[in-house]
Protein backbone atom coordinates (compact mmCIF):
# COMPACT_ATOMS: atom_id res chain seq x y z
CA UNK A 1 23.18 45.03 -61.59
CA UNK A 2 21.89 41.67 -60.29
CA UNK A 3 21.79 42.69 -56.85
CA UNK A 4 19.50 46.07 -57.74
CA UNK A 5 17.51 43.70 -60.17
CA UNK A 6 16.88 41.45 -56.92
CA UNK A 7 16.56 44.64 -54.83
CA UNK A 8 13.38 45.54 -56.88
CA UNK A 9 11.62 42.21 -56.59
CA UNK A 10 12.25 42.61 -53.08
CA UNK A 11 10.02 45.96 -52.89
CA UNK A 12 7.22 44.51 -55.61
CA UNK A 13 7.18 41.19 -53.79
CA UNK A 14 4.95 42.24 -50.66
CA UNK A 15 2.18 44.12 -52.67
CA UNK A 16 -1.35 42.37 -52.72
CA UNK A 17 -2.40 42.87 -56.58
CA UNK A 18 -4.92 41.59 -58.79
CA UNK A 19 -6.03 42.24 -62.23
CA UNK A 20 -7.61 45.68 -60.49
CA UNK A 21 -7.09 47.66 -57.56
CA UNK A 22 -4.97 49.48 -55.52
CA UNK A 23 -2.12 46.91 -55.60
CA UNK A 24 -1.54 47.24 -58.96
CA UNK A 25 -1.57 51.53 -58.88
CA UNK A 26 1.16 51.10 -55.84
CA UNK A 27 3.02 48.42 -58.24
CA UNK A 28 3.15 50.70 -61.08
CA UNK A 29 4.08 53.81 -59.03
CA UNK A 30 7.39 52.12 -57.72
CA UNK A 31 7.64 51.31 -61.46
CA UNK A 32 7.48 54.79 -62.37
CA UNK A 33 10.44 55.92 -59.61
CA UNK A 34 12.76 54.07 -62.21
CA UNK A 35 10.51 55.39 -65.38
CA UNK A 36 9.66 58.19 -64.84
CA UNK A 37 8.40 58.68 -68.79
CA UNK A 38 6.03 55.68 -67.70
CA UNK A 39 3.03 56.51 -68.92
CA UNK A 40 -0.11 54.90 -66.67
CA UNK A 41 -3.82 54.39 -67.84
CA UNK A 42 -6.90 53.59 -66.11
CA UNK A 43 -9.60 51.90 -68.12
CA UNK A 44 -13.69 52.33 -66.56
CA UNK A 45 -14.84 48.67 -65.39
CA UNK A 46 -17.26 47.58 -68.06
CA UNK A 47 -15.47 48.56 -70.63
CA UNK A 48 -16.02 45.93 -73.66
CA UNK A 49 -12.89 44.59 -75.66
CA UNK A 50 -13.35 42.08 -78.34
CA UNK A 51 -15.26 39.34 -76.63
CA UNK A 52 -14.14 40.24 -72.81
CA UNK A 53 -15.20 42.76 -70.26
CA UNK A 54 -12.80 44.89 -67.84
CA UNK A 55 -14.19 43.59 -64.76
CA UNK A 56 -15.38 45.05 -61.19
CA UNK A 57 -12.08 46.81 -59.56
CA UNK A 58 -11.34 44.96 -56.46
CA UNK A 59 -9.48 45.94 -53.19
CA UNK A 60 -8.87 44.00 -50.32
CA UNK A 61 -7.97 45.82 -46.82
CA UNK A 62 -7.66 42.04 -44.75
CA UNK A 63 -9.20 39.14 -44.04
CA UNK A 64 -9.20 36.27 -41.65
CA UNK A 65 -10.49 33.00 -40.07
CA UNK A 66 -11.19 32.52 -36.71
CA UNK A 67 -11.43 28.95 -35.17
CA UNK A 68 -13.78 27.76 -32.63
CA UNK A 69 -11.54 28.80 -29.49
CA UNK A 70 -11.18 32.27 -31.45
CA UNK A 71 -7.82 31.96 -32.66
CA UNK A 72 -6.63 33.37 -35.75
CA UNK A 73 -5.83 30.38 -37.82
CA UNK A 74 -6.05 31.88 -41.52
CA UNK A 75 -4.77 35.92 -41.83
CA UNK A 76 -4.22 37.83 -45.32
CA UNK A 77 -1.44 40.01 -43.19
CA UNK A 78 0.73 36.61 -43.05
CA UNK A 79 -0.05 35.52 -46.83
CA UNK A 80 -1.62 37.76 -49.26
CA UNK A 81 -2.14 34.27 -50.79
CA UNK A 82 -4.44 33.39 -48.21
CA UNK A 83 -7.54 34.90 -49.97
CA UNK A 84 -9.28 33.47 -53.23
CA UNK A 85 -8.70 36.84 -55.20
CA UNK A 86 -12.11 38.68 -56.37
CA UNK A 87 -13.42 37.43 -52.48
CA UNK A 88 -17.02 39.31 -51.64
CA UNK A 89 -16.77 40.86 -48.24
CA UNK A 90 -18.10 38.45 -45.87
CA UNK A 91 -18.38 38.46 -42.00
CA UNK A 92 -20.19 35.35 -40.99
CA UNK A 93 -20.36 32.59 -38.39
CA UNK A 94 -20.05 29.02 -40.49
CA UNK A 95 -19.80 25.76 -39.46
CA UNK A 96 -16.33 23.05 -40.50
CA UNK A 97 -18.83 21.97 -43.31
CA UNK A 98 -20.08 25.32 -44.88
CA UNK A 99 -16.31 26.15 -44.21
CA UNK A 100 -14.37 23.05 -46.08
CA UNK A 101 -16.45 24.36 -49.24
CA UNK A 102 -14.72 27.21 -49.52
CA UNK A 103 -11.23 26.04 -48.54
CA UNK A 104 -8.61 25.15 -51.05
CA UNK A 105 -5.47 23.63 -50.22
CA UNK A 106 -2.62 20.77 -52.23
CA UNK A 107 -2.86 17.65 -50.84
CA UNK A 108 0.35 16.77 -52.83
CA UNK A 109 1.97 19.60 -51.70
CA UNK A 110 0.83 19.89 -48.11
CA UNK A 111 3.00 22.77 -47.44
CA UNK A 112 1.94 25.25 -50.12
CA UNK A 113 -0.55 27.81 -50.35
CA UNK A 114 -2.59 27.38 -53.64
CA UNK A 115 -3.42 30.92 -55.41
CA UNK A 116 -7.10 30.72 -56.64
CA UNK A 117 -9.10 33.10 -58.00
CA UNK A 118 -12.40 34.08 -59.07
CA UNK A 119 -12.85 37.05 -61.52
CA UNK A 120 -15.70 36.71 -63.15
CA UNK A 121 -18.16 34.92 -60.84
CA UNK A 122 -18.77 36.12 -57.38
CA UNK A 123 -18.09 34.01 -54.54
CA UNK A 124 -15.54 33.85 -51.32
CA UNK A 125 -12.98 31.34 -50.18
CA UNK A 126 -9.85 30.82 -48.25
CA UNK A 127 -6.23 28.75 -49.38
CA UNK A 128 -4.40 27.36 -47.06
CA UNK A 129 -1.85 24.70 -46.44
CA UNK A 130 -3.35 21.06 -46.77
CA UNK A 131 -1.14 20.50 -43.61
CA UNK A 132 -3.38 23.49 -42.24
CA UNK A 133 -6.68 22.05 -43.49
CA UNK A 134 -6.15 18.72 -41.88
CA UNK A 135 -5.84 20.08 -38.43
CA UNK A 136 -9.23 21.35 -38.47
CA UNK A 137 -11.87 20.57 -36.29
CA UNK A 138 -15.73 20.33 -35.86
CA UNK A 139 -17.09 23.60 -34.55
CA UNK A 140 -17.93 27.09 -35.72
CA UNK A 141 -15.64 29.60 -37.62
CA UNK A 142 -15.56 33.00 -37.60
CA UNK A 143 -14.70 34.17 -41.82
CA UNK A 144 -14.32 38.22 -42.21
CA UNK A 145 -13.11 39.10 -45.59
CA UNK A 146 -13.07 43.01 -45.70
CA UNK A 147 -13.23 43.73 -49.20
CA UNK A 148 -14.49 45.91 -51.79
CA UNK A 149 -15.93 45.02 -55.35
CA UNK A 150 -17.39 47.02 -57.30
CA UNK A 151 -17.26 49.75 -60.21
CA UNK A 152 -14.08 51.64 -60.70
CA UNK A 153 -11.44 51.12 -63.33
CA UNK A 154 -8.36 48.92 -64.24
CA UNK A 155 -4.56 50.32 -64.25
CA UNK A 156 -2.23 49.48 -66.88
CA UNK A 157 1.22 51.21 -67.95
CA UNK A 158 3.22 51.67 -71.09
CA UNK A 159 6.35 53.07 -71.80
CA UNK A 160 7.30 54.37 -75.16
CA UNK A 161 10.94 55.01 -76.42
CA UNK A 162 11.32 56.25 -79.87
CA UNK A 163 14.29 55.02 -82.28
CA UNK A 164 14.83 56.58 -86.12
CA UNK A 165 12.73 54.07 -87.64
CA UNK A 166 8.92 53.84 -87.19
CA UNK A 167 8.95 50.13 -86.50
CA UNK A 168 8.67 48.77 -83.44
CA UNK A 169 9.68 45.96 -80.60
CA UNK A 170 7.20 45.26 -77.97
CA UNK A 171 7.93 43.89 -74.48
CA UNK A 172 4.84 42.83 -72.24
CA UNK A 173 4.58 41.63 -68.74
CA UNK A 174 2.30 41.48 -66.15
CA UNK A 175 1.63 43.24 -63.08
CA UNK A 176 -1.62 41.38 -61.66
CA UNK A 177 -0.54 38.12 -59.71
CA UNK A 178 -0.08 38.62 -55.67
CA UNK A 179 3.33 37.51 -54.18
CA UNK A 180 4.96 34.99 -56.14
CA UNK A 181 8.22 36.17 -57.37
CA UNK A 182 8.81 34.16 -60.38
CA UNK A 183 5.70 33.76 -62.05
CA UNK A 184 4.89 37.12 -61.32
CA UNK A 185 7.57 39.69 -60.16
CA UNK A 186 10.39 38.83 -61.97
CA UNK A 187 9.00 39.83 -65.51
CA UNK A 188 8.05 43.49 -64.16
CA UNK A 189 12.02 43.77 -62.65
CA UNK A 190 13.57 42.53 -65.76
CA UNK A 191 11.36 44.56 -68.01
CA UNK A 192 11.81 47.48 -65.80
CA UNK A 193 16.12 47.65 -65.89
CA UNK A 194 15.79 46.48 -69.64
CA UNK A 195 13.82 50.07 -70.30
CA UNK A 196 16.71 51.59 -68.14
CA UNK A 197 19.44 50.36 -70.21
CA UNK A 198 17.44 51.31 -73.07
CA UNK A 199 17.31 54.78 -72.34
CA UNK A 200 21.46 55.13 -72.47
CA UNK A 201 21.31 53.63 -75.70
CA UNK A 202 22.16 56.18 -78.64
CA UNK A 203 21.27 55.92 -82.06
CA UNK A 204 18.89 52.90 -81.10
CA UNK A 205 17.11 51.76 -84.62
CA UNK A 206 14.18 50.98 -83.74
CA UNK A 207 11.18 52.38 -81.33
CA UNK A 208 10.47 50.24 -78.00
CA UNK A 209 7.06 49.36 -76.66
CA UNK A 210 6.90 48.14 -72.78
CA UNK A 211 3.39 47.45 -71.38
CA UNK A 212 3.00 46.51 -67.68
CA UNK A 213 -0.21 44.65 -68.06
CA UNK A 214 -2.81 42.65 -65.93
CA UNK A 215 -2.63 39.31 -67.61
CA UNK A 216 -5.29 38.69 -70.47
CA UNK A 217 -7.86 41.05 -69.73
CA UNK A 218 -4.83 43.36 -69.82
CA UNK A 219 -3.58 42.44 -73.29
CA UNK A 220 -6.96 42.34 -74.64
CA UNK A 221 -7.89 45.38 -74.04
CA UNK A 222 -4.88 47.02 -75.62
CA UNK A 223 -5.01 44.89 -78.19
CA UNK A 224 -8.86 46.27 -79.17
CA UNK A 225 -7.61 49.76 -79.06
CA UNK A 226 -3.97 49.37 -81.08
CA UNK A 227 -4.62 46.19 -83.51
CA UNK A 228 -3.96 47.62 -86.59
CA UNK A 229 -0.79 49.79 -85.21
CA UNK A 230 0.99 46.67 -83.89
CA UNK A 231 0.02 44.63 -86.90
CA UNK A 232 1.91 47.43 -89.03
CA UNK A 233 4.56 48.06 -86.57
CA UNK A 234 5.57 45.32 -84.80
CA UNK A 235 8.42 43.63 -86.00
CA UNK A 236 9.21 41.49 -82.85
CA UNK A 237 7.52 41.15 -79.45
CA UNK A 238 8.46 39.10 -76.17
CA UNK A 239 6.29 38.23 -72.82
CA UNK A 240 8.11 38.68 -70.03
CA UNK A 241 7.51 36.27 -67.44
CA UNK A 242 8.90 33.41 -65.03
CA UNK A 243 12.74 34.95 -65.60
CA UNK A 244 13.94 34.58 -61.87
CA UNK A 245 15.32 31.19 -61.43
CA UNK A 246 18.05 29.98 -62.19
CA UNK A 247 17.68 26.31 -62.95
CA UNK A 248 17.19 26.60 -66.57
CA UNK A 249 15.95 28.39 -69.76
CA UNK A 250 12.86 28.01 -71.79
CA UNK A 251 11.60 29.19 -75.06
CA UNK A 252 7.85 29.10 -75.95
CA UNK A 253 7.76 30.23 -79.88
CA UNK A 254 5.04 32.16 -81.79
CA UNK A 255 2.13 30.27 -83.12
CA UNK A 256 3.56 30.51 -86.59
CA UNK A 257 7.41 29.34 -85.06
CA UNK A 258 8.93 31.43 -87.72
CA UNK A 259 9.48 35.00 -87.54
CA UNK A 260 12.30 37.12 -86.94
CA UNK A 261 11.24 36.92 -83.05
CA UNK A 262 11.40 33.06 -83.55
CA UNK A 263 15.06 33.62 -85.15
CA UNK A 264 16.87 36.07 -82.67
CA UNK A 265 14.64 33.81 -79.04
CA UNK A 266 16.45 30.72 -80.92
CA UNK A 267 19.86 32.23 -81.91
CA UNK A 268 20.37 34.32 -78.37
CA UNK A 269 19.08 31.11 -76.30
CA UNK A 270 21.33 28.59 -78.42
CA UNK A 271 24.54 30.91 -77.58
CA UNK A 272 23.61 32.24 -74.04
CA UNK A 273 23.42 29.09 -72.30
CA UNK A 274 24.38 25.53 -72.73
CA UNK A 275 21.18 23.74 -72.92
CA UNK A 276 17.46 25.36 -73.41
CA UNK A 277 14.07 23.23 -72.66
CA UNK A 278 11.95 23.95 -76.27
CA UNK A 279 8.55 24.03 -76.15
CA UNK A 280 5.93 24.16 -78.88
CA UNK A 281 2.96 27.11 -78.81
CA UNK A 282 0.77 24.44 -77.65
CA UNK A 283 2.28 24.88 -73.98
CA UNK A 284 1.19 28.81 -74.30
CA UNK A 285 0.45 30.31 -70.90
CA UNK A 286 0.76 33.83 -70.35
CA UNK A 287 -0.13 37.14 -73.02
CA UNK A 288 1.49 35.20 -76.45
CA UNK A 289 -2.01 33.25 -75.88
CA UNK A 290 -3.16 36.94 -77.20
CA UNK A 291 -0.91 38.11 -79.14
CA UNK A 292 -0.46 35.45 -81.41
CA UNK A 293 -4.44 34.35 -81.71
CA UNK A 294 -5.45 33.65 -85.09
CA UNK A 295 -6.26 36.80 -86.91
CA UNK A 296 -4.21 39.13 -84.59
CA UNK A 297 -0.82 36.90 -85.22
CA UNK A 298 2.06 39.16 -83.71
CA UNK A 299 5.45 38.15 -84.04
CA UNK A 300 5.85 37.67 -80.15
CA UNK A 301 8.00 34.39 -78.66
CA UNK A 302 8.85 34.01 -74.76
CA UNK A 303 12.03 33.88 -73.33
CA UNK A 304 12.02 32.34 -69.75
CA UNK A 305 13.53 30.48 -67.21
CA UNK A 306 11.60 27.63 -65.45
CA UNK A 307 8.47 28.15 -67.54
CA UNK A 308 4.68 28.47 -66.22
CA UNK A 309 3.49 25.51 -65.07
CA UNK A 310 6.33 23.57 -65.35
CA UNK A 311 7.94 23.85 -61.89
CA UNK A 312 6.43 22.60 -58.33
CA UNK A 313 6.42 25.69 -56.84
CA UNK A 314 4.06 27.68 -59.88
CA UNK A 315 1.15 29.62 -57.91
CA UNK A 316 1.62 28.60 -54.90
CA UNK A 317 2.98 30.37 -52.06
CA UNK A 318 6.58 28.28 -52.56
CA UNK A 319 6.71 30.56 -55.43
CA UNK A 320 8.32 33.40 -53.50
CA UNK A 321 11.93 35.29 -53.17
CA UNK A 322 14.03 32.08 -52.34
CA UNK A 323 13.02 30.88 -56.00
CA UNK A 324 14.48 33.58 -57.66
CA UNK A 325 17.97 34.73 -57.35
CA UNK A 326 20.03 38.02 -58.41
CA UNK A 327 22.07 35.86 -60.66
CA UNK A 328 19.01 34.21 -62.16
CA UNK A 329 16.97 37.62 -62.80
CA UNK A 330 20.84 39.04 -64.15
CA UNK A 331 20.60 36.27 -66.36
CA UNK A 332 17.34 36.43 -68.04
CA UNK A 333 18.37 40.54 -68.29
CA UNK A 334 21.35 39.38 -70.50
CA UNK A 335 19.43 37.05 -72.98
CA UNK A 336 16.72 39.82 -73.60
CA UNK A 337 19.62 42.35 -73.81
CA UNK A 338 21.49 40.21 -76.31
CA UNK A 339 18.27 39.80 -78.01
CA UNK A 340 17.76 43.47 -78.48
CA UNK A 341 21.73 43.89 -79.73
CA UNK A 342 20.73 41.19 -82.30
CA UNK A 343 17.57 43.17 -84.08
CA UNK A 344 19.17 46.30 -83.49
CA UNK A 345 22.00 45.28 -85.89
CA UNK A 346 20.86 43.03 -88.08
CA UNK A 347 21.10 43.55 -91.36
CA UNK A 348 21.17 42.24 -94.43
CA UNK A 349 24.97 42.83 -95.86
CA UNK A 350 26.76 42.46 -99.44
CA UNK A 351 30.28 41.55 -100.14
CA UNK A 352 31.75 44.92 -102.06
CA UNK A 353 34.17 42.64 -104.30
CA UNK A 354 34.09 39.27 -106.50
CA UNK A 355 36.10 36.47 -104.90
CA UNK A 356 37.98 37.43 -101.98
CA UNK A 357 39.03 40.44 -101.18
CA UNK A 358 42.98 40.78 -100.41
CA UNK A 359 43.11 41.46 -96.35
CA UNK A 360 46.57 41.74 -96.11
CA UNK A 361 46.90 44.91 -98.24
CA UNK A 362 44.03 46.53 -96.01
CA UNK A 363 46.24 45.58 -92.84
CA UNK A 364 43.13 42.66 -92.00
CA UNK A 365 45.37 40.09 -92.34
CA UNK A 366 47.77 39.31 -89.92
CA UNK A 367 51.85 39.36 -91.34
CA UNK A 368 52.96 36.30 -88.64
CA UNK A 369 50.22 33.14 -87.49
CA UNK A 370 48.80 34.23 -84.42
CA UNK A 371 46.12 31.39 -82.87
CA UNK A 372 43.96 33.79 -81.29
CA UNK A 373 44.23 36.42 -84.79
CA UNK A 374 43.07 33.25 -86.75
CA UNK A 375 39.82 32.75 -85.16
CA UNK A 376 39.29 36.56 -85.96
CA UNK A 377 40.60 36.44 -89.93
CA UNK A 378 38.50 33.11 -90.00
CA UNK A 379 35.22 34.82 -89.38
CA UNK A 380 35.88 37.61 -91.38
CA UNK A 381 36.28 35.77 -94.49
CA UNK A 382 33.15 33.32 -93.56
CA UNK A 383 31.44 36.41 -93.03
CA UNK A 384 32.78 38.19 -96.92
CA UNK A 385 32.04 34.95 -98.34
CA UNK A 386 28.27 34.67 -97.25
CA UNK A 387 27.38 38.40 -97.65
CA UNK A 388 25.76 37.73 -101.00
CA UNK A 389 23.19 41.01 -100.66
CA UNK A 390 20.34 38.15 -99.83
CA UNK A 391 21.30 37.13 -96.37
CA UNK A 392 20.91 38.95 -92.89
CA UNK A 393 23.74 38.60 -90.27
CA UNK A 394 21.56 36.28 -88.05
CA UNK A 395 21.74 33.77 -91.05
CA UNK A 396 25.23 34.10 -91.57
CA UNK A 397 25.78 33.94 -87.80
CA UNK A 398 23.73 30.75 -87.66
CA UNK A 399 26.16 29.95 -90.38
CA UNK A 400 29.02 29.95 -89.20
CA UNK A 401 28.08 28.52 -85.91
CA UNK A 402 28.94 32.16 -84.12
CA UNK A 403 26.98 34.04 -81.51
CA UNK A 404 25.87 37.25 -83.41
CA UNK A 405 27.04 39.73 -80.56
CA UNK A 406 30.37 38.45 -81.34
CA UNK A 407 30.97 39.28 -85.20
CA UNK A 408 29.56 42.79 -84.58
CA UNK A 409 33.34 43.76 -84.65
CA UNK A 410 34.48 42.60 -87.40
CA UNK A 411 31.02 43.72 -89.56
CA UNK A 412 32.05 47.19 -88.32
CA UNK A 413 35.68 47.14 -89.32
CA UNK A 414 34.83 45.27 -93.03
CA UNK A 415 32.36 48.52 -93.64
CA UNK A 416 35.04 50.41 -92.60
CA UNK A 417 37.35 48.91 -95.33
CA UNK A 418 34.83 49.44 -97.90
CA UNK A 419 33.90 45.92 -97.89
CA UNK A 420 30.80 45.41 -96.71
CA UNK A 421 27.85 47.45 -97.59
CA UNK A 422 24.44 47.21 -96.27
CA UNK A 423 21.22 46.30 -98.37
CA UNK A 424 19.33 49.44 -98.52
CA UNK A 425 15.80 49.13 -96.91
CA UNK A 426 16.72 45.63 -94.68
């Protein structure tokens, strides 16, 4: 699994995207070769939503700079990085002056290529290394940038899956950032083999949600055509982004810090790995900046790995497929896997009998001490004595100081004894 997880970011990595434009269609269609049920929109440019506008679609073909000896010293078809995204075609003679104003570059990290953009106001420009930029000399450049912007539409996915109940679990990522693998690529891959694995699921309980989305414009838009249906439906959401590394986890909660999402992010995190780095809402950075505005207020958390903005290598051209790893994206797969095990069987659970019921009778309790059996017997009976009809299983996991995943077992074998009954309606 992690090598085909790595396998896809290897094929997505390459593609020159934006929030419109070709790259994004050619992004999606790989997407739909493993989803084929993926359902893909395209949205006219102009289009209002809320207090946005879909933007001019914009496609690139290449681009380059041309020193004063004629060399090729800036080219797209090395670094689709190389171009401030949104670029107006240009083919001009400038001098190092006129140039440098349209240059960006990192003096602190001479070696990276900055990604800049430039949706909504038109203009042109060129990132390169600050290494690069220093080298310059006085003379006159040569800038082509053979692009196109103009009406035409943006391209968004979702993927549906129906469960037996109406309510629903929403997964978002986005498909809009050129070729940086963590930031960008490893949310689509994740998302993409979580939908798989969904799919072989039977008797799932709830119905799944997965929108492949150009960031913000992306989720605002679908937000002003489906408000009141996620408000009613939604009973847990997670953006999907920066899950490729493998340095460490992160969890960004909801603006409220307390929903179910809030619960399961905390519980699955606390269990899956060793140490987490918890951040409050006010280090938002991706779609929850949407999703959990004031007055749309989904339950929707992040589960990541080195979060946005917090790592050296964020938009910038060090950002690529030695950052990630297959063990890192495999990783990130499992927490939002074990994340999805935890809703899925949740429930709120009452103990059948007063006091404690007698195990041994019911063959439950073991006739000679075995160490590993007592661990087992242990959390069955912290499990009988919480189940009061008023708590869910995350609680009583949280209880009891046990991953959830792991007492799923024993909750199936105490209904089986007639012991455990579930709440009707939780």
């Amino acid at each position: 699994m992690a090598d085909q997880l790595f396998g896809l970011a290897k094929r997505l990595f390459p593609i020159g995207r934006s929030l419109t434009g070709h790259g994004v269609r050619e992004t999606l269609g790989i997407i739909k070769e493993y989803l084929p049920d993926l359902n893909i929109h395209e949205v006219p440019t102009g289009t209002p939503c809320f207090d946005w506008t879909v933007p001019d679609e914009w496609n690139i073909r290449d681009a380059y700079v041309l020193d004063p000896t004629g060399k090729k010293i800036i080219d797209y078809q090395n670094n689709n990085l190389h171009v401030v995204g949104y670029s107006v075609p240009k083919d001009q003679t400038v001098s190092l002056e006129v140039l440098q104003s349209h240059l960006h570059s990192l003096p602190d990290q001479p070696d990276a290529i900055p990604y800049v953009t430039s949706y909504y106001r038109k203009t042109w420009g060129f990132c390169l290394t600050h290494t690069q930029r220093s080298q310059l000399t006085s003379g006159d450049y040569r800038v082509v940038i053979d692009s196109d912007l103009g009406p035409g539409s943006m391209t968004f996915a979702e993927w549906i899956l129906p469960g037996t109940s109406k309510r629903e679990i929403l997964f978002s990522t986005n498909i809009c950032h050129p070729s940086m693998a963590n930031n960008e690529i490893s949310g689509p891959v994740v998302v993409t083999y979580l939908a798989r694995w969904l799919m072989q699921q039977k008797d799932r309980r709830y119905t799944y949600r997965i929108l492949f989305l150009p960031e913000t414009i992306g989720s605002i838009y679908y937000l002003s055509r489906h408000l009141q249906h996620l408000q009613e439906h939604v009973i847990s959401g997670f953006v999907v982004s920066c899950v490729g590394d493998d340095r460490c986890y992160s969890f960004i909660p909801s603006s409220s810090g307390d929903t179910l999402a809030d619960r399961i992010a905390r519980h699955v995190l606390k269990h899956h790995t060793p140490t987490f780095n918890h951040y409050t809402f006010l280090s938002r950075g991706s779609d929850e900046r949407q999703y959990c505005n004031a007055r749309i207020e989904l339950p929707v958390v992040c589960i990541l790995r080195s979060a946005y903005g917090k790592y050296p290598e964020y938009h910038t051209s060090l950002d690529n497929l030695a950052l990630i790893s297959p063990e890192g994206l495999h990783g990130s797969y499992r927490a939002l896997q074990r994340a999805i095990l935890c809703l899925e069987q949740n429930e709120t659970l009452r103990n059948t009998v007063l006091c404690e019921p007698q195990l041994g009778k019911r063959g439950l309790y073991p006739t000679l001490y075995m160490r590993d059996k007592g661990a087992y017997v242990q959390n069955m009976r912290h499990i009988l004595v919480y189940a009061n009809g008023k708590k869910d299983l995350l609680t009583i996991a949280e209880l009891i100081g046990q991953p959830m995943w792991e007492l799923l077992e024993i909750v199936s074998e105490l209904k089986k004894q007639g012991l455990l009954e579930v709440v009707p309606g939780t």
